[in-house]
Protein backbone atom coordinates (compact mmCIF):
# COMPACT_ATOMS: atom_id res chain seq x y z
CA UNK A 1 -28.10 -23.33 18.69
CA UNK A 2 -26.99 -19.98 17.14
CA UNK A 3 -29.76 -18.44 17.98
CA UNK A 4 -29.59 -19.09 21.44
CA UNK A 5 -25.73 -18.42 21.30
CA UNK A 6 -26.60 -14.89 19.89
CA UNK A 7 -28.75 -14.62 22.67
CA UNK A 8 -26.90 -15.25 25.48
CA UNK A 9 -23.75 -12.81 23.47
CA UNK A 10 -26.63 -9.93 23.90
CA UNK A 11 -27.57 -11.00 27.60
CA UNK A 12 -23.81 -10.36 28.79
CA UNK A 13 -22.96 -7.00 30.69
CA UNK A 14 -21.12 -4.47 28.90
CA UNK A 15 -17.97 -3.74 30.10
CA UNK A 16 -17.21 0.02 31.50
CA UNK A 17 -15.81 1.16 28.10
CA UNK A 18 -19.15 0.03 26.56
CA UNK A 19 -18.10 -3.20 24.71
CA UNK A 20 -19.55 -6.50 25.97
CA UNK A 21 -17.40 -8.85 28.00
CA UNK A 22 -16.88 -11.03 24.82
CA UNK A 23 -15.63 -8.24 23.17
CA UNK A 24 -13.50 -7.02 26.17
CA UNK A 25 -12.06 -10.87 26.17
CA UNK A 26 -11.45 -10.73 22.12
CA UNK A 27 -9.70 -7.38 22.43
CA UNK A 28 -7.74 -8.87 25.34
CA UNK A 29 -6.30 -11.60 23.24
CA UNK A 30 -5.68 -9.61 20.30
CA UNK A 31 -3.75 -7.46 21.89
CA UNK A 32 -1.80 -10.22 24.24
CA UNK A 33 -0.83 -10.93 20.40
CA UNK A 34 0.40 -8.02 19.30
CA UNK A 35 4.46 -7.58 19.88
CA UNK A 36 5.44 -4.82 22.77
CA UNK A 37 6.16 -2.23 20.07
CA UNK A 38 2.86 -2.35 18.23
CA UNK A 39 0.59 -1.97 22.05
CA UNK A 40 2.75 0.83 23.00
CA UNK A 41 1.83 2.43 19.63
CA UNK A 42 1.30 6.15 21.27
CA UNK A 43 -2.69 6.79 21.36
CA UNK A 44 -2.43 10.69 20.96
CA UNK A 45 0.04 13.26 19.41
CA UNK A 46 1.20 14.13 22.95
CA UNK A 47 2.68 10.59 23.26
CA UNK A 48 4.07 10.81 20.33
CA UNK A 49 8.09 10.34 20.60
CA UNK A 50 10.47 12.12 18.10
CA UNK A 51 10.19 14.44 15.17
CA UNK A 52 9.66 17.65 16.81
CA UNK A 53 11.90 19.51 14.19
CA UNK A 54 7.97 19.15 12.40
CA UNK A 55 5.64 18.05 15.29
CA UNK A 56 6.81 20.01 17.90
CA UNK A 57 4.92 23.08 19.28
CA UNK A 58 5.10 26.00 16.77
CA UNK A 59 6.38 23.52 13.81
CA UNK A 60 5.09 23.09 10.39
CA UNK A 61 3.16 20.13 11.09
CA UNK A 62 1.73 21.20 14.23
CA UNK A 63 0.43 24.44 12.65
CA UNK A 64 -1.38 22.48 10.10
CA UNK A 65 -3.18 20.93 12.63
CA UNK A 66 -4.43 24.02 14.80
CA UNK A 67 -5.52 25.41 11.58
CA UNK A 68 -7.33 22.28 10.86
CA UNK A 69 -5.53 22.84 6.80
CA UNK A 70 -3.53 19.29 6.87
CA UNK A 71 -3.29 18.21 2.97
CA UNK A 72 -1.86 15.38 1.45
CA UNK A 73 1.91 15.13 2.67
CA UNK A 74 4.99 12.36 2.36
CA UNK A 75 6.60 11.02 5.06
CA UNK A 76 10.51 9.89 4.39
CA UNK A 77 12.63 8.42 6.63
CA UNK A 78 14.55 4.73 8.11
CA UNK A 79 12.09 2.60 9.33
CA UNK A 80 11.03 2.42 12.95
CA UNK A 81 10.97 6.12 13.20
CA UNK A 82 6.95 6.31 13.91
CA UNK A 83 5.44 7.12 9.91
CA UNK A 84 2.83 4.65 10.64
CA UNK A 85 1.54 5.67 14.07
CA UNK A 86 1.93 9.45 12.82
CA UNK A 87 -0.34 8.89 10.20
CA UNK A 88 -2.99 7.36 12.63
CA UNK A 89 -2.96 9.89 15.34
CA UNK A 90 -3.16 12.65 12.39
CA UNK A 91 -6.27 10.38 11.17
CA UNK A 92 -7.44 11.00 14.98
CA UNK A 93 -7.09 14.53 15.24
CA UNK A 94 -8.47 15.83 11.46
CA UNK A 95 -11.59 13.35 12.48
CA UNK A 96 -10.55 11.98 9.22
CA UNK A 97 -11.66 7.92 8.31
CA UNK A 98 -8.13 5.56 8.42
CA UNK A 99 -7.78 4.07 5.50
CA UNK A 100 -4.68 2.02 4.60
CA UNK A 101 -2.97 0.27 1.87
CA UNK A 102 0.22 -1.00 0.79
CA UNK A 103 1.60 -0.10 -2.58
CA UNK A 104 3.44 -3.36 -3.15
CA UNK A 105 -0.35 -5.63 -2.74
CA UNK A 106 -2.65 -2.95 -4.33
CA UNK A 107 -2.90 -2.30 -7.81
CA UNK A 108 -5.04 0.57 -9.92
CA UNK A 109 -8.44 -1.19 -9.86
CA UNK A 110 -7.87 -1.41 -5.88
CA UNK A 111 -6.50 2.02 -5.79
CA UNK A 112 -9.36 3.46 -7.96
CA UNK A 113 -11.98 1.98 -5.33
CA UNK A 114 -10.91 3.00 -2.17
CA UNK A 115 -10.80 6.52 -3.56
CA UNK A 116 -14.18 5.66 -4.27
CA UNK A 117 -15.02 5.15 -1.12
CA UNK A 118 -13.60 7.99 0.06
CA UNK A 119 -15.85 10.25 -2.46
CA UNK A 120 -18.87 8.65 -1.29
CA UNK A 121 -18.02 8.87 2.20
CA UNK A 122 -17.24 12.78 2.24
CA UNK A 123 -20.58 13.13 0.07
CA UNK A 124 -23.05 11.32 2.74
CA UNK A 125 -20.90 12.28 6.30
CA UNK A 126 -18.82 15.20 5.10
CA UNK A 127 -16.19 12.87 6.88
CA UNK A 128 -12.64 13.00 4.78
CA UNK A 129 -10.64 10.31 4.22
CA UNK A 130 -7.32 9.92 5.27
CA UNK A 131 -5.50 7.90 2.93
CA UNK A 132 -2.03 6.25 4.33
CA UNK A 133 -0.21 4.66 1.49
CA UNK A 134 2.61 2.45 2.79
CA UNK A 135 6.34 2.34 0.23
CA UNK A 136 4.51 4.75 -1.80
CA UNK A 137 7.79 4.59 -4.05
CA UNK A 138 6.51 0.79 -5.34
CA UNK A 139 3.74 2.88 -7.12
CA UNK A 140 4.58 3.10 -10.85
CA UNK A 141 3.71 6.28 -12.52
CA UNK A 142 0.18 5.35 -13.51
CA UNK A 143 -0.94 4.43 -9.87
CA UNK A 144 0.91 7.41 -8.68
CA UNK A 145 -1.19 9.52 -11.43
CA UNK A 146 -4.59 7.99 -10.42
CA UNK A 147 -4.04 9.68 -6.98
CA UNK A 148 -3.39 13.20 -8.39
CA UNK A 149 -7.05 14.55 -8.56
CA UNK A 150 -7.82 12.75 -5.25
CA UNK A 151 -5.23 15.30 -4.34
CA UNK A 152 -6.07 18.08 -5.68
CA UNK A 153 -10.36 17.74 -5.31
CA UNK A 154 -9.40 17.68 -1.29
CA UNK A 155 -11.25 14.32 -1.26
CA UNK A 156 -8.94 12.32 0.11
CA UNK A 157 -5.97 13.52 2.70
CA UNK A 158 -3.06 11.36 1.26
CA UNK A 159 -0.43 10.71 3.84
CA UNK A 160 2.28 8.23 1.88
CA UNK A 161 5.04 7.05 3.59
CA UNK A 162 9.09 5.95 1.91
CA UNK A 163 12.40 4.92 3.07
CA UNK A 164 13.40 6.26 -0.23
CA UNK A 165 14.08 10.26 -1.25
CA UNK A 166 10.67 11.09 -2.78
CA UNK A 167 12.14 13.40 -5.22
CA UNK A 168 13.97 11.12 -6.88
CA UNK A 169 11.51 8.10 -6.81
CA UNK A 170 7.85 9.69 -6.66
CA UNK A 171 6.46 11.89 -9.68
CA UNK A 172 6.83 15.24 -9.59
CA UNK A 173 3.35 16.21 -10.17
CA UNK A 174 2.87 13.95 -6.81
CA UNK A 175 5.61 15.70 -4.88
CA UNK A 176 4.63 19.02 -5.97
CA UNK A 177 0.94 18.92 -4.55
CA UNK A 178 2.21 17.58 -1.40
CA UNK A 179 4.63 18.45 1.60
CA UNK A 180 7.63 15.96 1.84
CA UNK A 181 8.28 15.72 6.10
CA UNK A 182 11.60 13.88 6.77
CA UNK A 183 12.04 11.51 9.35
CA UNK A 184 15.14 11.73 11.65
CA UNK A 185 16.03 7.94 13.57
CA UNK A 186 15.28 8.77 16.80
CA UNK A 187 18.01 9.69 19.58
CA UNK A 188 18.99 7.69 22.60
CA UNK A 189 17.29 9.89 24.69
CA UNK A 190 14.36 9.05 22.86
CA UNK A 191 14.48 5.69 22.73
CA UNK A 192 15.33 5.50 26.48
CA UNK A 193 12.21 6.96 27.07
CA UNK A 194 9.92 4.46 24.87
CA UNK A 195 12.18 1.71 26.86
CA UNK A 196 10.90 3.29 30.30
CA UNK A 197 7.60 3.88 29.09
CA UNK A 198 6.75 0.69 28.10
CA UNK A 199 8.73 -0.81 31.09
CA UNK A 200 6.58 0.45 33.43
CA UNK A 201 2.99 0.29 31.44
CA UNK A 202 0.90 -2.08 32.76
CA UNK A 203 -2.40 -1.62 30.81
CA UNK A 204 -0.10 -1.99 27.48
CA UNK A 205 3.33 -2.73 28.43
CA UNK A 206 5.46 -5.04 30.89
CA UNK A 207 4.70 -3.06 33.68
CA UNK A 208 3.19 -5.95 35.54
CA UNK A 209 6.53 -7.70 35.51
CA UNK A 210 9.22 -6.37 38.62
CA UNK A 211 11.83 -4.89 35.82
CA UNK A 212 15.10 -3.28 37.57
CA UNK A 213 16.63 -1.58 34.17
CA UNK A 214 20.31 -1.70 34.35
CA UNK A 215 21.75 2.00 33.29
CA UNK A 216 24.45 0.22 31.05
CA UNK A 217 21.37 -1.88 29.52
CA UNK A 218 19.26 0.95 28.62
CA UNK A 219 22.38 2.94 27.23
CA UNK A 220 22.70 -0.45 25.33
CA UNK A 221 19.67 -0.95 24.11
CA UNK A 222 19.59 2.88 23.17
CA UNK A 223 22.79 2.78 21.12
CA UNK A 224 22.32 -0.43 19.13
CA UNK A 225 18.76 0.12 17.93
CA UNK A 226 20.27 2.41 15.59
CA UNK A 227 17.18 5.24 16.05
CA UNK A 228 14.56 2.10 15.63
CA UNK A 229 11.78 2.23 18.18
CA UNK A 230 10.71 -1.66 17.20
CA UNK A 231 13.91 -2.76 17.49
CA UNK A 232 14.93 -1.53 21.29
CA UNK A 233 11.13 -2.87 22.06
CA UNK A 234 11.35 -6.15 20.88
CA UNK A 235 14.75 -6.81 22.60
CA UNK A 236 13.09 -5.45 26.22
CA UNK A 237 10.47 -7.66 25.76
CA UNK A 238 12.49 -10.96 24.65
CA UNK A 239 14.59 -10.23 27.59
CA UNK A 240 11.96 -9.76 30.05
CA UNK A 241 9.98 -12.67 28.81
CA UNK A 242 12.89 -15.06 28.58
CA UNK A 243 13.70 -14.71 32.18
CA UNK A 244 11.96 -17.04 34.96
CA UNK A 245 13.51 -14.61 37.82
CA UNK A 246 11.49 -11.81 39.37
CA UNK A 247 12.22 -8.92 39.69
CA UNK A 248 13.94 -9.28 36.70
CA UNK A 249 17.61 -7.62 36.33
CA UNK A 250 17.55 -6.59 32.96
CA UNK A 251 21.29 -6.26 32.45
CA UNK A 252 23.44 -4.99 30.18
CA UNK A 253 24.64 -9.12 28.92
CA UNK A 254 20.67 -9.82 29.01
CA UNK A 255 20.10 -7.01 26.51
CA UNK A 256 22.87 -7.69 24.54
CA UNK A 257 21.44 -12.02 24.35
CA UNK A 258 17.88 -10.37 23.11
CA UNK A 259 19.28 -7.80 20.72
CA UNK A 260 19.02 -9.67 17.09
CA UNK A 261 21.75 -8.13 14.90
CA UNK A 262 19.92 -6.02 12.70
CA UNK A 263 20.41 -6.32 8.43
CA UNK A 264 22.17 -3.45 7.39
CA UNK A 265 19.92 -0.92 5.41
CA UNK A 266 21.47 -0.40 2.22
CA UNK A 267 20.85 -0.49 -1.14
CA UNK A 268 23.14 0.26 -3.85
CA UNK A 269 21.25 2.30 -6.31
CA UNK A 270 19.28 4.58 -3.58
CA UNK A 271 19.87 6.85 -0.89
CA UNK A 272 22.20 5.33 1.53
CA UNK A 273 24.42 4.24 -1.26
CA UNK A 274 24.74 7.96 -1.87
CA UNK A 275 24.15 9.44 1.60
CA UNK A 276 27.66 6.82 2.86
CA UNK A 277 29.49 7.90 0.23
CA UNK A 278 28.75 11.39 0.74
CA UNK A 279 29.74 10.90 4.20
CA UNK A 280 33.13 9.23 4.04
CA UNK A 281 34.09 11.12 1.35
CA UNK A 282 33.60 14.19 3.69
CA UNK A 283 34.99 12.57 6.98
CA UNK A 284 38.38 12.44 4.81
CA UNK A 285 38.02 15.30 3.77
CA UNK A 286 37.45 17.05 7.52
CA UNK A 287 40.14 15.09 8.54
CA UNK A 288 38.20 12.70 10.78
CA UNK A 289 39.73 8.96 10.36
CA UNK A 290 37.15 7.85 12.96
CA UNK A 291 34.55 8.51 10.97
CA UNK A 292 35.98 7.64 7.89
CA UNK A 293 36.47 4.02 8.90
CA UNK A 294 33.14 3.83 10.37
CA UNK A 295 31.09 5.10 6.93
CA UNK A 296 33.50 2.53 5.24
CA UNK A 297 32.58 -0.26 7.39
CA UNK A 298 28.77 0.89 6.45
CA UNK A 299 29.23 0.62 3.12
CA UNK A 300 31.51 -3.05 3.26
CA UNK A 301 28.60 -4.65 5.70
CA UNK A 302 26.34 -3.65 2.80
CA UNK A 303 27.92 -5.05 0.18
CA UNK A 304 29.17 -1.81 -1.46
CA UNK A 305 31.34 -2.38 -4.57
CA UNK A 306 34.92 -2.09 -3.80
CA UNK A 307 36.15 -0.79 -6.90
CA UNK A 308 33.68 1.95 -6.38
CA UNK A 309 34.95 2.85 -3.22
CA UNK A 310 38.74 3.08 -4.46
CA UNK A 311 37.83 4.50 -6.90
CA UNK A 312 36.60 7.44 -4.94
CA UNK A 313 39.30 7.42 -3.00
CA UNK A 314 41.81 7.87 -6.32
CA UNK A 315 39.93 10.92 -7.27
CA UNK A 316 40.03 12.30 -3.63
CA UNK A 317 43.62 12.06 -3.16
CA UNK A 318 43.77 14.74 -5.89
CA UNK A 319 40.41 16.89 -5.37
CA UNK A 320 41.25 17.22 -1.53
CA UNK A 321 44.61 16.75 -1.01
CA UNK A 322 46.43 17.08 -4.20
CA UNK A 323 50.28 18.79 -3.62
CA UNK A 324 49.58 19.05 0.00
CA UNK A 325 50.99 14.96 0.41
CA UNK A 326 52.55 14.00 -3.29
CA UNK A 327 52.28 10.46 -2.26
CA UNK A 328 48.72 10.39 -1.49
CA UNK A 329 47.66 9.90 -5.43
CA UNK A 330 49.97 6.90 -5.36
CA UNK A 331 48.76 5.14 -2.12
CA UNK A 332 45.30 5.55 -3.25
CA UNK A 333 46.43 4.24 -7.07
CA UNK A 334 48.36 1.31 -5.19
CA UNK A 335 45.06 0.66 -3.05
CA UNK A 336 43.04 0.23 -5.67
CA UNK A 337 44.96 -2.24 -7.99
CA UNK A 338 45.43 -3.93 -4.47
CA UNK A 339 41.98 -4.33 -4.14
CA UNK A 340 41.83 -5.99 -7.84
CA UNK A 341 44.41 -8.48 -6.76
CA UNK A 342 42.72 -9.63 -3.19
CA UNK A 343 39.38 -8.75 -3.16
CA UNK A 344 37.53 -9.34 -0.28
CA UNK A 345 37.36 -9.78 2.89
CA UNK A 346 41.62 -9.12 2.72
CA UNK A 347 40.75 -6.06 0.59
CA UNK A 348 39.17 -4.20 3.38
CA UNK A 349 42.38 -3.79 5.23
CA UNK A 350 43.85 -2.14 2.35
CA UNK A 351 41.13 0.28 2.53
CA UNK A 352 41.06 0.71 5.84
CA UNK A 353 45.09 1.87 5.33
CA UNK A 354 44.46 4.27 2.33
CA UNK A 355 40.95 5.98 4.48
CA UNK A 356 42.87 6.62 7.11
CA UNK A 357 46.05 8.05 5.18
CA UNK A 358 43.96 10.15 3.64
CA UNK A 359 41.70 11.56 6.18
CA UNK A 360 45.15 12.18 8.27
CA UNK A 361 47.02 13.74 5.19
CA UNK A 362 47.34 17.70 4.98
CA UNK A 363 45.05 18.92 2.57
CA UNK A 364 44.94 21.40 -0.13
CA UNK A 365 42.03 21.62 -3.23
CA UNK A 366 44.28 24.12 -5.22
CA UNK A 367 45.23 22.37 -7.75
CA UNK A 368 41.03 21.51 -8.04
CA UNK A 369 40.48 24.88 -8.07
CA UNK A 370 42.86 25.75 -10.46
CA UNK A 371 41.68 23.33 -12.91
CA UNK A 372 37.96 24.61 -12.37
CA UNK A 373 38.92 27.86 -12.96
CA UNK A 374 41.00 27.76 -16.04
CA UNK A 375 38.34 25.74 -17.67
CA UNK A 376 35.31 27.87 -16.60
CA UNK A 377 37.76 30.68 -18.59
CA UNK A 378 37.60 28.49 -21.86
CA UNK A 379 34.32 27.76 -21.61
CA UNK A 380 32.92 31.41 -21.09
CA UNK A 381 34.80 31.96 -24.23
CA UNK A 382 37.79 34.10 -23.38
CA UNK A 383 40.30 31.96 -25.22
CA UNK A 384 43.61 32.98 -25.77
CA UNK A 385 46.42 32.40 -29.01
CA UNK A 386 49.14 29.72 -28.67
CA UNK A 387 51.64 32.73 -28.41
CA UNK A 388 54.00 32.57 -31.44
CA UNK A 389 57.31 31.03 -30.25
CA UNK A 390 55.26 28.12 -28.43
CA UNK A 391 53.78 27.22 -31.46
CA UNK A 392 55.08 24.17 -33.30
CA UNK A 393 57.84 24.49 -35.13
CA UNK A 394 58.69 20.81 -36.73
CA UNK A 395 56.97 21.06 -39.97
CA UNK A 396 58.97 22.45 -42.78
CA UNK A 397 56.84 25.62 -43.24
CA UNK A 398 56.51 26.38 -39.60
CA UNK A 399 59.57 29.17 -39.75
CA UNK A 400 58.02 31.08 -42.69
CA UNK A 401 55.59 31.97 -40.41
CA UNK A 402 57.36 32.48 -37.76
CA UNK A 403 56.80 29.75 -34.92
CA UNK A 404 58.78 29.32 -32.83
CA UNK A 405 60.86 32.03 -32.92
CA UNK A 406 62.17 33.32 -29.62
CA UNK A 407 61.58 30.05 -27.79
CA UNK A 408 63.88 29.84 -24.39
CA UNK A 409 64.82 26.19 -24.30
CA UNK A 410 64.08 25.78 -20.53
CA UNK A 411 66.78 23.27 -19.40
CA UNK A 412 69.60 26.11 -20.88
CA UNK A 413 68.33 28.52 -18.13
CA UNK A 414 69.09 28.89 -14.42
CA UNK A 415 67.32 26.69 -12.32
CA UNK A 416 65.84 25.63 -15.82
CA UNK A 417 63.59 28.79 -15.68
CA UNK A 418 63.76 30.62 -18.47
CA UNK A 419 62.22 34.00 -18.36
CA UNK A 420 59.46 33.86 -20.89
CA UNK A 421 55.80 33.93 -21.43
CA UNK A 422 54.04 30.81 -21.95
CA UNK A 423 49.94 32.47 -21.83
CA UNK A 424 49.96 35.50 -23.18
CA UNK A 425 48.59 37.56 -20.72
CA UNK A 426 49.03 37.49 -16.23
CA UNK A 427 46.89 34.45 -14.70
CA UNK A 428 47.38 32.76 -11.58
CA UNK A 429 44.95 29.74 -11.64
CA UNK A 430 47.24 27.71 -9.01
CA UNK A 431 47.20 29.03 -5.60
CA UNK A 432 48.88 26.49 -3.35
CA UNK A 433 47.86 26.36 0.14
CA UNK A 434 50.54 26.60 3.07
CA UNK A 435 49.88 23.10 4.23
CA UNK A 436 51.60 20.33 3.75
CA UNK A 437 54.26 19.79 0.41
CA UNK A 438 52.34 22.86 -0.81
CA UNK A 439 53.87 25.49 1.79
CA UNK A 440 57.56 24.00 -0.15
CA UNK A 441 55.58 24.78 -3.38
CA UNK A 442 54.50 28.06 -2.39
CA UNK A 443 58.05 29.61 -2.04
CA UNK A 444 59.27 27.75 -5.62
CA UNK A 445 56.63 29.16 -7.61
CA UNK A 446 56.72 32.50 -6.16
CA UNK A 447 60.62 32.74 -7.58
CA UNK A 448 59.72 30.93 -10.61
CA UNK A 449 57.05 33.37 -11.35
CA UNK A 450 59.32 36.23 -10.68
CA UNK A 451 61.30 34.75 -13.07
CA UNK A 452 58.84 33.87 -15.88
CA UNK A 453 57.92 37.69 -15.65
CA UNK A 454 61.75 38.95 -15.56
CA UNK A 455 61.41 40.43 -12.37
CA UNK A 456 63.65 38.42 -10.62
């Protein structure tokens, strides 16, 4: 019985792409499988969608290419952004054998024989190896070092791909022998145009289904995938498959029923932890409350530590605004033991009011930069005496030597200014601004200094 089943497999007519019809059938329900995003994988680095600050004509990557000099390289960006399908095509166009593995299943012995593999294969075919390591970053340091003279020999082409920065999370010896290409999410534009490709596909896509795509759907879809290719795919093809009508009105309320709301990226300890703080902390500081609440919500729909957060916003009432609004130290101090006594969800509201105080207060650093400055003085050494009538003068002893003698008590003066030197020498380390309290400041200390220096 098998033999005569393997002979009447070999007595079928191969299809025009030269597979058999069984094969043409098995192919067929593979892909019928596969989800929308993964059969509109792009075939060739001309369909390729995004990353042209690397890809594009004339770009780094690109260049590597046409000189046929691609070496091993790390690809780091959000997911969805097209690392795996990059590193195929670039398999494709250095002739180079695909080989792929995942750094959370594989371990050193695994590691050690693909690279094998790879050695032998270069030595019969001359064919290289290009080597696509998946979360690279879930390599500890010894897997990561059994790579290195894979690397360096030229055997195999590594291509490893993280959502994590690779200088903080891959070795350095790695990193070094290796270019690091970010990934950018992709636009809306961009998306809209995998949407319409794969709308209108019928080999690979949906295109044998009547689709009439709404404008306000695709803008939709475009805008909530957050730069995720798979994501604005899979909800175009729930939609279009859920529906019984043809054509089918893909609509803006039918893309919002197959949009699955999507698990906030964020982790704590890594990058976006950093990147969001980064952000709202300079949103405030630009003066943008819009964007200020919207980096906080990030961070709160990720679970970001509160106390962290008002924290930050306790020091940046003083770095970036300072004198500018005296009661912005206060609000933020006030938010933060409120957010000790509610917690959350109420919490958030209190944040919400001290961002957005903040972010609309005047702003002045001088009182930062004064602090910077006088301490970069001490610590380059140029330290100056406690001048003699400052000194203390409580002890006993103190007047045989003279401290204190001289001292102005400040509250017997006009305007409680007594004209005196309190440094030494001439430094101006505070500079206030002319926004805000500050401009009030400005004019005092401009007649108080005239004062201090008797030239009032």
């Amino acid at each position: 019985m098998l033999a005569a089943a393997k002979m009447s497999r070999t007595a079928v007519p191969t299809a025009l792409n030269g597979m058999s019809l069984f094969d043409a059938s098995e192919e067929a329900n593979r892909r019928g499988a596969q989800p929308l995003a993964a059969r509109m994988r792009p075939r060739t680095l001309e369909e390729f969608v995004g990353q042209q600050h690397f890809l594009g004509e004339g770009k780094l990557l690109r260049r590597l290419l046409a000189a046929d000099r691609l070496g091993s390289v790390i690809f780091y960006g959000p997911p969805g952004t097209g690392k795996t399908t990059l590193a195929r095509l670039l398999a494709g166009a250095t002739r180079s054998h695909f080989c792929q593995i995942s750094a959370v299943a594989s371990g050193v012995k695994e590691l050690r024989e693909v690279l094998a593999e790879a050695y032998d294969r270069l030595s019969a075919s001359g064919q290289r190896t290009l080597l696509f390591v998946d979360e690279i970053h879930r390599f500890n340091k010894a897997q990561q070092d059994v790579l290195l003279p894979s690397v360096e020999d030229g055997v195999a082409i590594l291509v490893g791909a993280t959502t994590e920065n690779p200088f903080f999370t891959i070795n350095s010896a790695l990193v070094s022998r290796s270019r690091v290409f970010q990934f950018e999410s992709l636009s809306n534009d961009e998306i809209k145009t995998l949407i319409r490709r794969a709308a209108a596909d019928r080999e690979r896509g949906l295109g044998q289904y009547q689709i009439h795509l709404h404008d306000d759907a695709l803008d939709f879809l475009a805008e909530t995938s957050d730069g995720d290719a798979r994501r604005a795919l899979s909800a175009l093809e729930i939609g279009v498959l859920s529906t019984r009508e043809s054509p089918v009105e893909f609509t803006r309320q039918l893309a919002a029923e197959s949009v699955q709301r999507k698990a906030v990226q964020y982790d704590r300890q890594g990058d976006a932890h950093y990147d969001s703080i980064s952000a709202l902390i300079k949103s405030i500081r630009g003066s943008d409350p819009d964007a200020a609440l919207y980096w906080l919500a990030r961070m709160l729909e990720g679970g970001e530590d509160v106390r962290f957060l008002a924290r930050r916003l306790v020091i940046l009432a003083s770095e970036d605004v300072g004198n500018a609004d005296p009661a912005a130290l206060p609000l933020a101090v006030a938010a933060a033991h409120a957010c000790e006594l509610v917690g959350l969800p109420e919490c958030q509201l209190t944040l919400a009011q001290a961002v957005t105080y903040l972010a609309c207060s005047p702003k002045s650093n001088a009182a930062t930069v004064g602090i910077g400055e006088a301490r970069s003085d001490v610590r380059e050494g140029r330290l100056l005496p406690v001048p003699v009538h400052l000194r203390d003068s409580h002890y006993p002893a103190a007047k045989r030597l003279g401290h204190g003698e001289g001292y102005q008590y400040a509250h017997n003066a006009p305007d409680a200014v007594a004209a005196q030197d309190y440094l030494g020498v001439e430094r101006e380390y505070y500079r206030p601004t002319d926004r805000g309290f500050e401009q009030e400041l400005s004019k005092r200390l401009a007649a108080i200094r005239a004062r201090l220096r008797g030239r009032d």
